[in-house]
N, C-alpha and C. Protein backbone atom coordinates (compact mmCIF):
# COMPACT_ATOMS: atom_id res chain seq x y z
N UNK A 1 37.95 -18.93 -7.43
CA UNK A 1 36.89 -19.26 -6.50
C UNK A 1 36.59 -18.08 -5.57
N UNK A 2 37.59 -17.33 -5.43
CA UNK A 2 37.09 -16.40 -4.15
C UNK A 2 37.02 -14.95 -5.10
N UNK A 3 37.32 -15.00 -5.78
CA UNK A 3 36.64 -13.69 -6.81
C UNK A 3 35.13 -13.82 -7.17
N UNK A 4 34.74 -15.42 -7.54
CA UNK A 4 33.04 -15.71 -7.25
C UNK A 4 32.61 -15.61 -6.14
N UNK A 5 33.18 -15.75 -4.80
CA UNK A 5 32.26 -15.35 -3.80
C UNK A 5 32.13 -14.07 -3.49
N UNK A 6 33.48 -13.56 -3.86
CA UNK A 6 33.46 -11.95 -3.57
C UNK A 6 32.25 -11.67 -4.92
N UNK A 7 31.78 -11.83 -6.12
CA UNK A 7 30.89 -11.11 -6.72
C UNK A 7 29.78 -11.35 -6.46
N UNK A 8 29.50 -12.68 -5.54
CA UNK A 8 28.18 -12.83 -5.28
C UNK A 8 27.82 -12.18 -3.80
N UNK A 9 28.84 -12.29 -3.21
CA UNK A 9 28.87 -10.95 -1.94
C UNK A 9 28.32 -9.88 -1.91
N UNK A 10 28.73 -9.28 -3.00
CA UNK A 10 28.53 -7.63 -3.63
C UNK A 10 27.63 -7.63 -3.89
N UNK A 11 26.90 -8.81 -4.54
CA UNK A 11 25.47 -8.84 -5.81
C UNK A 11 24.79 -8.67 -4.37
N UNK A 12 24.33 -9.77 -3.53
CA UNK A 12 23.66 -9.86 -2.32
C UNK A 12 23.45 -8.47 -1.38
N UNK A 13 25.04 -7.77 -1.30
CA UNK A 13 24.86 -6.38 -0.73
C UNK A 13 24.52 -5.26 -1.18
N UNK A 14 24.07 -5.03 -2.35
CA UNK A 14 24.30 -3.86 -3.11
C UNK A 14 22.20 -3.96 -3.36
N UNK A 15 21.90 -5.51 -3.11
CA UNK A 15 20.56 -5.81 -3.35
C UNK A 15 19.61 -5.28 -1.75
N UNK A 16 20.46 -5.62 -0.91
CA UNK A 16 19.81 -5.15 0.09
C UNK A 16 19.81 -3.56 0.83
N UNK A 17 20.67 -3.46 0.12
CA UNK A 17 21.06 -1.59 0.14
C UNK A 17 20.25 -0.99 -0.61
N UNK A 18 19.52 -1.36 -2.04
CA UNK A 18 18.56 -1.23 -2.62
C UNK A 18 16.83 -1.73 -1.65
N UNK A 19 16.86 -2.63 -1.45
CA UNK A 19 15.71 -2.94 -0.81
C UNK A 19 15.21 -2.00 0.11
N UNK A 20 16.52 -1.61 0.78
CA UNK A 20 16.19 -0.98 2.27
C UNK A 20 15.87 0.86 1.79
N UNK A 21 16.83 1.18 0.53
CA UNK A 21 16.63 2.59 0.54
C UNK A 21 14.99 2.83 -0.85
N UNK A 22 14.60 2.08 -1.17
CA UNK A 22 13.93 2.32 -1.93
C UNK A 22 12.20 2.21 -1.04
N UNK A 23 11.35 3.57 -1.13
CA UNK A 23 10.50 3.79 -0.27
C UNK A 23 9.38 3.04 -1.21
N UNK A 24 8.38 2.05 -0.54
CA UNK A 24 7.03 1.69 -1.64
C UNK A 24 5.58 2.47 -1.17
N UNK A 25 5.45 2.43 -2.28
CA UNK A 25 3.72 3.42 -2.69
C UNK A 25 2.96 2.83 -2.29
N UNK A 26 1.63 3.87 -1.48
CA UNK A 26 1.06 2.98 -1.29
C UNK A 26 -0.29 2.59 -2.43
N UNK A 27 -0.10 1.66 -2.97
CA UNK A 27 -1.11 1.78 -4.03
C UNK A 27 -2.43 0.93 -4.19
N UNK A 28 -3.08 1.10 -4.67
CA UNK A 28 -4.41 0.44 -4.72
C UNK A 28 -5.06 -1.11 -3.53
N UNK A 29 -3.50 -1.68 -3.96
CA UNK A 29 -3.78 -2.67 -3.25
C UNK A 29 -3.19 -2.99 -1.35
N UNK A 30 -2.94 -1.91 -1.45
CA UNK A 30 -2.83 -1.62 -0.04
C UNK A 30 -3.62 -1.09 0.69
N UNK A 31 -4.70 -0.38 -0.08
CA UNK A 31 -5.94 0.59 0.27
C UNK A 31 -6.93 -0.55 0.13
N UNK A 32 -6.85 -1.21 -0.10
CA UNK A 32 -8.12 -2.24 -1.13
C UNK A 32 -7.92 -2.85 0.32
N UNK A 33 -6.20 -3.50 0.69
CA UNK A 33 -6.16 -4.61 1.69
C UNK A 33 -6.70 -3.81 3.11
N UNK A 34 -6.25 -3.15 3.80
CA UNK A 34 -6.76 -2.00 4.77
C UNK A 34 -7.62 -1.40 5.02
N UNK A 35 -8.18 -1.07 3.70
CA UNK A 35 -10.04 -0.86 4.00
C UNK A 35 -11.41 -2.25 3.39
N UNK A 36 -10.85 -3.19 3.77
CA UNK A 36 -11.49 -3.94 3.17
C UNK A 36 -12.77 -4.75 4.14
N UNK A 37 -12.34 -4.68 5.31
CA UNK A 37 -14.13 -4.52 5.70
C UNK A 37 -14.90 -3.36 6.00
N UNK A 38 -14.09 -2.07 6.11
CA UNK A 38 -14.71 -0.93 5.92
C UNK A 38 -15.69 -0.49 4.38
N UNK A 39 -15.39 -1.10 3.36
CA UNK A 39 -15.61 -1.19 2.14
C UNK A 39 -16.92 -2.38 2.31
N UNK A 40 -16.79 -3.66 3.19
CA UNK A 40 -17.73 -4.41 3.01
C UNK A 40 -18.67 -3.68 4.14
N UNK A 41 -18.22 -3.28 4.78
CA UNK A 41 -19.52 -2.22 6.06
C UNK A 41 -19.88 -1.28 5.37
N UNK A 42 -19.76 -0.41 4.83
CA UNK A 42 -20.14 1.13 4.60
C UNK A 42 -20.50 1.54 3.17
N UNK A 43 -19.99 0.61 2.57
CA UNK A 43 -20.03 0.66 0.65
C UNK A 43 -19.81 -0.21 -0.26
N UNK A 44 -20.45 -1.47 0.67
CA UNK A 44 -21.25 -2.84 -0.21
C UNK A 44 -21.43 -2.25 -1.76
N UNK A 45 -22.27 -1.12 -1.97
CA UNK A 45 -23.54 -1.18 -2.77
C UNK A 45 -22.72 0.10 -3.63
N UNK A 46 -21.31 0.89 -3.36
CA UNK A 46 -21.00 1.51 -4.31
C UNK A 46 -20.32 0.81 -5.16
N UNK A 47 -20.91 2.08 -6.24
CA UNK A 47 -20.61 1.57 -7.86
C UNK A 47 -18.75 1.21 -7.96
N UNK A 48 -18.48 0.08 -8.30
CA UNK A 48 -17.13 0.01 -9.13
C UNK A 48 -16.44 1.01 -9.85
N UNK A 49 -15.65 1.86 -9.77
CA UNK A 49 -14.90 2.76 -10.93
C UNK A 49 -15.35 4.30 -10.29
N UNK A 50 -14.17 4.68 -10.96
CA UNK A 50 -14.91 6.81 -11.02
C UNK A 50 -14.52 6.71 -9.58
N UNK A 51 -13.43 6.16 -8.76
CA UNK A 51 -13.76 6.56 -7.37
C UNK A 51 -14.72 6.51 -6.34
N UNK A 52 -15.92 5.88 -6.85
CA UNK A 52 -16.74 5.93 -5.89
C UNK A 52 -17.00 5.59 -4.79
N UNK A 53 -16.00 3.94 -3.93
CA UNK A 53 -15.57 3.51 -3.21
C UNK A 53 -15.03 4.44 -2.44
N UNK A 54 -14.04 4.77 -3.08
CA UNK A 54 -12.81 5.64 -2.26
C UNK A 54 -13.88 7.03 -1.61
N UNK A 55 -14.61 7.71 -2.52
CA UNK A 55 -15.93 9.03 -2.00
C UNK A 55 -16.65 8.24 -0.61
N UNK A 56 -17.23 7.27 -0.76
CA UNK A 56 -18.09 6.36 0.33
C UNK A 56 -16.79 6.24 1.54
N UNK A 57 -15.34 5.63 1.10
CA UNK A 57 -15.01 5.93 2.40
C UNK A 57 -14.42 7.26 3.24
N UNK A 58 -14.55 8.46 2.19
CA UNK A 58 -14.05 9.31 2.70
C UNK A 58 -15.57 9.93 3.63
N UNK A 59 -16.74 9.61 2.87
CA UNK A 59 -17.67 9.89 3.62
C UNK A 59 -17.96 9.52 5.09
N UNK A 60 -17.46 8.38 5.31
CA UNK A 60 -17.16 7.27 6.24
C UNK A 60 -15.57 7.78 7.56
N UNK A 61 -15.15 8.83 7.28
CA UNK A 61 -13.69 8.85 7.88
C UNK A 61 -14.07 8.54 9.33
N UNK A 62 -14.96 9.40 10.01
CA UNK A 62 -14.65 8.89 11.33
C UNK A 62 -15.04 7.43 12.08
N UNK A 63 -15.64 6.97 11.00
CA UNK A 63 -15.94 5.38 11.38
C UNK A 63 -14.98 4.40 10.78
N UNK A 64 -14.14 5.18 9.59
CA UNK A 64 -12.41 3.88 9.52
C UNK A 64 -11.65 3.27 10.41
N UNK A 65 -11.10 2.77 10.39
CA UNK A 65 -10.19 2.22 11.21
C UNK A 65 -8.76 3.22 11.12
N UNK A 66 -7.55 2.73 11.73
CA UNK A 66 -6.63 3.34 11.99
C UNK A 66 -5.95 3.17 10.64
N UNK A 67 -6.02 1.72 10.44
CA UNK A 67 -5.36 1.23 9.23
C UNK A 67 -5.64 1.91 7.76
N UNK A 68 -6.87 2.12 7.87
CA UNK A 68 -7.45 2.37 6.55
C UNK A 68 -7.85 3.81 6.36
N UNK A 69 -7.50 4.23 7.48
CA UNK A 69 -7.16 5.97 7.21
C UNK A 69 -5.55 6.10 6.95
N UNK A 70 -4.98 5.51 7.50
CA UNK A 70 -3.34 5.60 7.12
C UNK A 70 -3.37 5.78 5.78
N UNK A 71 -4.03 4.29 5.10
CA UNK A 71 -3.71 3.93 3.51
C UNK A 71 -4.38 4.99 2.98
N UNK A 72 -5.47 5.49 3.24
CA UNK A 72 -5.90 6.45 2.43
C UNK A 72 -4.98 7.77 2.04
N UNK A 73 -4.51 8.40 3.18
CA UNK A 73 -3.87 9.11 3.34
C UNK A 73 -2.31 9.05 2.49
N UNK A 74 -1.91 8.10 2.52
CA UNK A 74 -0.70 7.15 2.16
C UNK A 74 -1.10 7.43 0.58
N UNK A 75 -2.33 7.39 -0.22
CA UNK A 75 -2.62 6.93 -1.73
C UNK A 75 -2.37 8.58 -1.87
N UNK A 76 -3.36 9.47 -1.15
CA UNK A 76 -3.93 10.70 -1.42
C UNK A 76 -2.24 11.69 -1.66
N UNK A 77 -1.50 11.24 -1.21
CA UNK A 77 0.38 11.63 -1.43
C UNK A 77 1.06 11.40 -2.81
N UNK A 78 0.22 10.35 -3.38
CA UNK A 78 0.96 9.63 -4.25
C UNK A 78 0.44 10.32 -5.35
C-alpha cells in the first residue's frame, strides 16, 4: 500500500515539475484570442489566408492593444 502511494506521489510530482518547466508558444490561437476585436475593428474585410490578417494588424500597430501586440510579438519569435 505505501509503495502505491509513494508511485502515485512521484507520478503527481514529476507532472508538475514538467508543467512548470515546460515554456508554451504562442500560437495562432492566442493571437486569434488577443487580437480579436482588433481584427473585428481594423480588418473585418481582410482576406482569410496568406497572412493577410496578421499584414492589416501590423498595419494597425499603434492602434492594438497591449495584449495583442504582446501576442504578436510572442508568434513573430516562434
Amino acid at each position: 500500500m505505501r509503495i502505491c502511494i509513494a508511485a502515485v506521489a512521484l507520478s503527481l510530482l514529476s507532472l508538475s515539475v514538467f508543467a512548470q518547466t515546460s515554456e508554451p508558444k504562442a500560437g495562432k490561437g492566442q493571437l486569434k484570442g488577443a487580437c480579436s476585436a482588433e481584427v473585428q475593428k481594423f480588418c473585418a474585410d481582410a482576406p482569410k489566408g496568406k497572412g493577410q490578417v496578421r499584414a492589416c494588424l501590423e498595419g494597425h500597430q499603434a492602434d492594438l492593444s497591449d495584449a495583442c501586440k504582446a501576442a504578436m510579438a510572442a508568434r513573430a519569435k516562434n
